[in-house]
N, C-alpha and C. Protein backbone atom coordinates (compact mmCIF):
# COMPACT_ATOMS: atom_id res chain seq x y z
N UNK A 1 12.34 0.87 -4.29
CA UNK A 1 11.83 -0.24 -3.51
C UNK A 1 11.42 -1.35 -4.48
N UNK A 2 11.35 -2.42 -4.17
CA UNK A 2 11.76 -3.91 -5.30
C UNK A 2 9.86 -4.11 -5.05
N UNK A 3 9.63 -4.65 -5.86
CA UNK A 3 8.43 -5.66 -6.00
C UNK A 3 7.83 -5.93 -4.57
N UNK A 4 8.92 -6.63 -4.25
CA UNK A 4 8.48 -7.91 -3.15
C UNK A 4 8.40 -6.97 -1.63
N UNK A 5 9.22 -5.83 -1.64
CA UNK A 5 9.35 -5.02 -0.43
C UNK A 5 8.13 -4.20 -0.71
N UNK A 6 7.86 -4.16 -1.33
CA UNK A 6 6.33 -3.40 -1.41
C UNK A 6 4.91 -4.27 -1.25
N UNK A 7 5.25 -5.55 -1.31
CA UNK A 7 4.30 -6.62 -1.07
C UNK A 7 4.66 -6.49 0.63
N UNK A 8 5.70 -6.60 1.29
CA UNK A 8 5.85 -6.69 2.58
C UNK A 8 5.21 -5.66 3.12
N UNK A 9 5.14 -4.79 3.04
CA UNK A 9 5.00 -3.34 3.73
C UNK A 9 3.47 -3.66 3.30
N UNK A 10 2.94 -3.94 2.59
CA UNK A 10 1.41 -4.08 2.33
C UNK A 10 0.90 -4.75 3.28
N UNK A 11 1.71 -6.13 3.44
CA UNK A 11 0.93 -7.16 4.11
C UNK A 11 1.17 -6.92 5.64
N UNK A 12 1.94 -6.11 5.91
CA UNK A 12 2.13 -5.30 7.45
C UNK A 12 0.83 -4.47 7.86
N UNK A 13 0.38 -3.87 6.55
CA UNK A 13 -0.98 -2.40 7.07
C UNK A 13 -2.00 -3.70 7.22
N UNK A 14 -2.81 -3.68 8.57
CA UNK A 14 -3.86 -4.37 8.97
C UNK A 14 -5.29 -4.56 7.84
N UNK A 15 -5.52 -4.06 6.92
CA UNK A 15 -6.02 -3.82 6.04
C UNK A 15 -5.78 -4.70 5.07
N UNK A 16 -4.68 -4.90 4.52
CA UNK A 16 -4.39 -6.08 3.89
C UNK A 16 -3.19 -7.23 3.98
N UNK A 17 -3.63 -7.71 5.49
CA UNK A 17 -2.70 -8.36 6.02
C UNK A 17 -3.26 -9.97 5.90
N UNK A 18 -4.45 -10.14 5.57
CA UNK A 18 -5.62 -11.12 5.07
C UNK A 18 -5.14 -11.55 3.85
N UNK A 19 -4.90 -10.94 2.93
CA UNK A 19 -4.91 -11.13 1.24
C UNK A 19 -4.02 -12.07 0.85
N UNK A 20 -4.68 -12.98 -0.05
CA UNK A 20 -3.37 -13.73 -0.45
C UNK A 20 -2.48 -13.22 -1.39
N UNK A 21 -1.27 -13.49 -1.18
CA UNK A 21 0.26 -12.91 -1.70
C UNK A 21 0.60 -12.62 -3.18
N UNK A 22 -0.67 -13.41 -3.88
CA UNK A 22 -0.51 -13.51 -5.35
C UNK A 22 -1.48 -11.93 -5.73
N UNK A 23 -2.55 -11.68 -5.10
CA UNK A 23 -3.29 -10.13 -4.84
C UNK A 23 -2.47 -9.47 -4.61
N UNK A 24 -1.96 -9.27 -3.65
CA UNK A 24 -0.45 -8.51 -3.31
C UNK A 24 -0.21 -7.79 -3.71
N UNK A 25 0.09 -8.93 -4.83
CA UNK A 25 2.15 -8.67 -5.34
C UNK A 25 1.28 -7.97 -6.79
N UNK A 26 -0.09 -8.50 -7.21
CA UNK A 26 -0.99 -7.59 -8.18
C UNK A 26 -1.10 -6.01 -7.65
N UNK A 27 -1.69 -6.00 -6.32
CA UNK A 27 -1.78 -4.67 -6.17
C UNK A 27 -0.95 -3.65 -5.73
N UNK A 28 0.20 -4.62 -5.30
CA UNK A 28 1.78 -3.79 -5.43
C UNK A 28 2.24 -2.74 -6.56
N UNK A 29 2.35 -4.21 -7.60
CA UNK A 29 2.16 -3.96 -9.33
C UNK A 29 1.93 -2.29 -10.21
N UNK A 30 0.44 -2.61 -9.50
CA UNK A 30 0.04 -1.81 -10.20
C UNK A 30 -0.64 -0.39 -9.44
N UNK A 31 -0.13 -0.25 -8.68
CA UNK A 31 -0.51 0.88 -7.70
C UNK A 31 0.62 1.74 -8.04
N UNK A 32 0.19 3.17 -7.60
CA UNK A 32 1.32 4.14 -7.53
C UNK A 32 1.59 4.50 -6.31
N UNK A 33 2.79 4.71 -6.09
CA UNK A 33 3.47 4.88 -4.89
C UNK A 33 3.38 6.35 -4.42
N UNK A 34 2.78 7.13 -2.79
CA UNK A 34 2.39 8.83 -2.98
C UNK A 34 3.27 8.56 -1.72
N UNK A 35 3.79 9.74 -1.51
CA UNK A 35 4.49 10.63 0.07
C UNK A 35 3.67 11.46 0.36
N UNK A 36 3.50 11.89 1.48
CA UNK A 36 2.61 12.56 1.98
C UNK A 36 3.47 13.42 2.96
N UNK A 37 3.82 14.37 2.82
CA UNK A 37 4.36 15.14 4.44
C UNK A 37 3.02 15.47 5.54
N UNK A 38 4.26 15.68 6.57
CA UNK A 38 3.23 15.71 7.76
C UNK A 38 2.29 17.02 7.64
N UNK A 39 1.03 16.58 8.18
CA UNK A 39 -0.11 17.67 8.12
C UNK A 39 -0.68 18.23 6.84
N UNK A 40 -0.20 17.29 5.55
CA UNK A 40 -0.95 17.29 4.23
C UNK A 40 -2.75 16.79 4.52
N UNK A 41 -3.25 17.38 4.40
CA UNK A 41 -4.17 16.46 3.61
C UNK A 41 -4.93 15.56 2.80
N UNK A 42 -5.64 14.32 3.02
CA UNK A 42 -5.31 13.20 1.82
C UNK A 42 -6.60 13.00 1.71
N UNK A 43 -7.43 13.43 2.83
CA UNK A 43 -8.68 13.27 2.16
C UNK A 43 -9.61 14.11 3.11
N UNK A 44 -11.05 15.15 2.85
CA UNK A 44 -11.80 15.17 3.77
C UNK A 44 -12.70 14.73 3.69
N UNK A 45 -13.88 14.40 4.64
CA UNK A 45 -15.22 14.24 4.87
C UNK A 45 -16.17 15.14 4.15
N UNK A 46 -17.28 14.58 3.38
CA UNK A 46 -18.47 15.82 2.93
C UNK A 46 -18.14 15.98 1.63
């Protein structure tokens, strides 16, 4: 997935659909990309 398609898909999740594009394309950057299958766990409470 390119740079910029990972800036899209960001600015789609309601969460960071606010941010300006130059943040983005930073936290695109530099984030790592996880899969998750169904019924993993990613995080609990406590």
């Amino acid at each position: 997935m390119s740079l910029q398609e990972e800036v899209d898909l960001l600015r789609r999740v309601p969460l960071f659909a606010k941010i300006e594009p130059a943040k983005l394309k930073l936290l695109a950057f530099t984030s790592e990309r996880l899969v998750f299958a169904p019924n993993d766990v990613v995080f609990e409470q406590g």
